[in-house]
Protein backbone atom coordinates (compact mmCIF):
# COMPACT_ATOMS: atom_id res chain seq x y z
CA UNK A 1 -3.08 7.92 15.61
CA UNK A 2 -3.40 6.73 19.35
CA UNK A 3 -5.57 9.80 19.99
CA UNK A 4 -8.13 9.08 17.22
CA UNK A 5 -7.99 5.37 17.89
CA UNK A 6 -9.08 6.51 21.50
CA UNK A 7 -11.82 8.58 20.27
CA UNK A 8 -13.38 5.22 18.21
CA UNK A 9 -16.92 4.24 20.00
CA UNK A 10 -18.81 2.27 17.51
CA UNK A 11 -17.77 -0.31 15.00
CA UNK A 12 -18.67 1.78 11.98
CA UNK A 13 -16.12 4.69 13.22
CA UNK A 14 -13.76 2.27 13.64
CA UNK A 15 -14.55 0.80 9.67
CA UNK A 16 -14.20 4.40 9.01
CA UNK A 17 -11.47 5.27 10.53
CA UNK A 18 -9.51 2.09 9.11
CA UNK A 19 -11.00 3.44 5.49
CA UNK A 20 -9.34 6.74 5.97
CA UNK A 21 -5.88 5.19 6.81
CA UNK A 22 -5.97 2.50 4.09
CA UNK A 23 -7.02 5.76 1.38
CA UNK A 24 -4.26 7.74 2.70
CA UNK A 25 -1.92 4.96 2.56
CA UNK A 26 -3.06 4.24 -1.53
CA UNK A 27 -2.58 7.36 -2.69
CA UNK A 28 0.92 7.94 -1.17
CA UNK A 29 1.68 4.56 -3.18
CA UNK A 30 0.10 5.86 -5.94
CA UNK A 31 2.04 9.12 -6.04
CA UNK A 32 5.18 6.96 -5.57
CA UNK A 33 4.45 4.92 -8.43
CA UNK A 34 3.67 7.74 -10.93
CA UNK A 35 6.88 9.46 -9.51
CA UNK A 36 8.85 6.18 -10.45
CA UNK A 37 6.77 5.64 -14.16
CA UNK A 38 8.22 9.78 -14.20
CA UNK A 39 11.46 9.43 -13.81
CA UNK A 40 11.89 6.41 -16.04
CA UNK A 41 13.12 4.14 -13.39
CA UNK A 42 9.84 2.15 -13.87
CA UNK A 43 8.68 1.15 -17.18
CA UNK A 44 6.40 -1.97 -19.02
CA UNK A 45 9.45 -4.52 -18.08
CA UNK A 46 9.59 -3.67 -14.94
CA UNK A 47 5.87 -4.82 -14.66
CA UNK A 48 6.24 -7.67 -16.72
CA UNK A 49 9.34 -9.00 -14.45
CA UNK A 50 7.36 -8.39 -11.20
CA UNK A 51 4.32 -10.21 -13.09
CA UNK A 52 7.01 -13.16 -13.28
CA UNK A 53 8.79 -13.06 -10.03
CA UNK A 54 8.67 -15.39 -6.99
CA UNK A 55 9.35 -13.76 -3.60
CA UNK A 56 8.50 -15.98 -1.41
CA UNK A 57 10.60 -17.22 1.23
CA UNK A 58 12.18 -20.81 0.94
CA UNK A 59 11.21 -22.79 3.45
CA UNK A 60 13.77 -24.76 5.32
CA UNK A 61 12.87 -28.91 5.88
């Protein structure tokens, strides 16, 4: 990644290049996902429950 990063010489390679990663990135995700929705171990619920959760961290005062 260092090596291509070091190749970058204009702006527009560089949007390019970030592109590429962030496409690659998706589709392993996406792959994931279907692989999950597969095997069963995702289903509607599970959407509706992460539609309805809070993550976020608690903030200490």
């Amino acid at each position: 990644m260092l090596d291509m990063m070091a190749g970058v010489r204009s702006d527009e390679e560089l949007d390019a290049l970030k592109h590429a990663v962030s496409e690659f990135y998706a589709k392993r995700a996406d792959e994931e996902l279907e692989r999950l929705w597969q095997s069963g171990q995702w289903n509607e619920q599970t959407l509706k429950d992460f539609a309805n959760a809070h993550y976020r961290t608690p903030y200490k005062q």
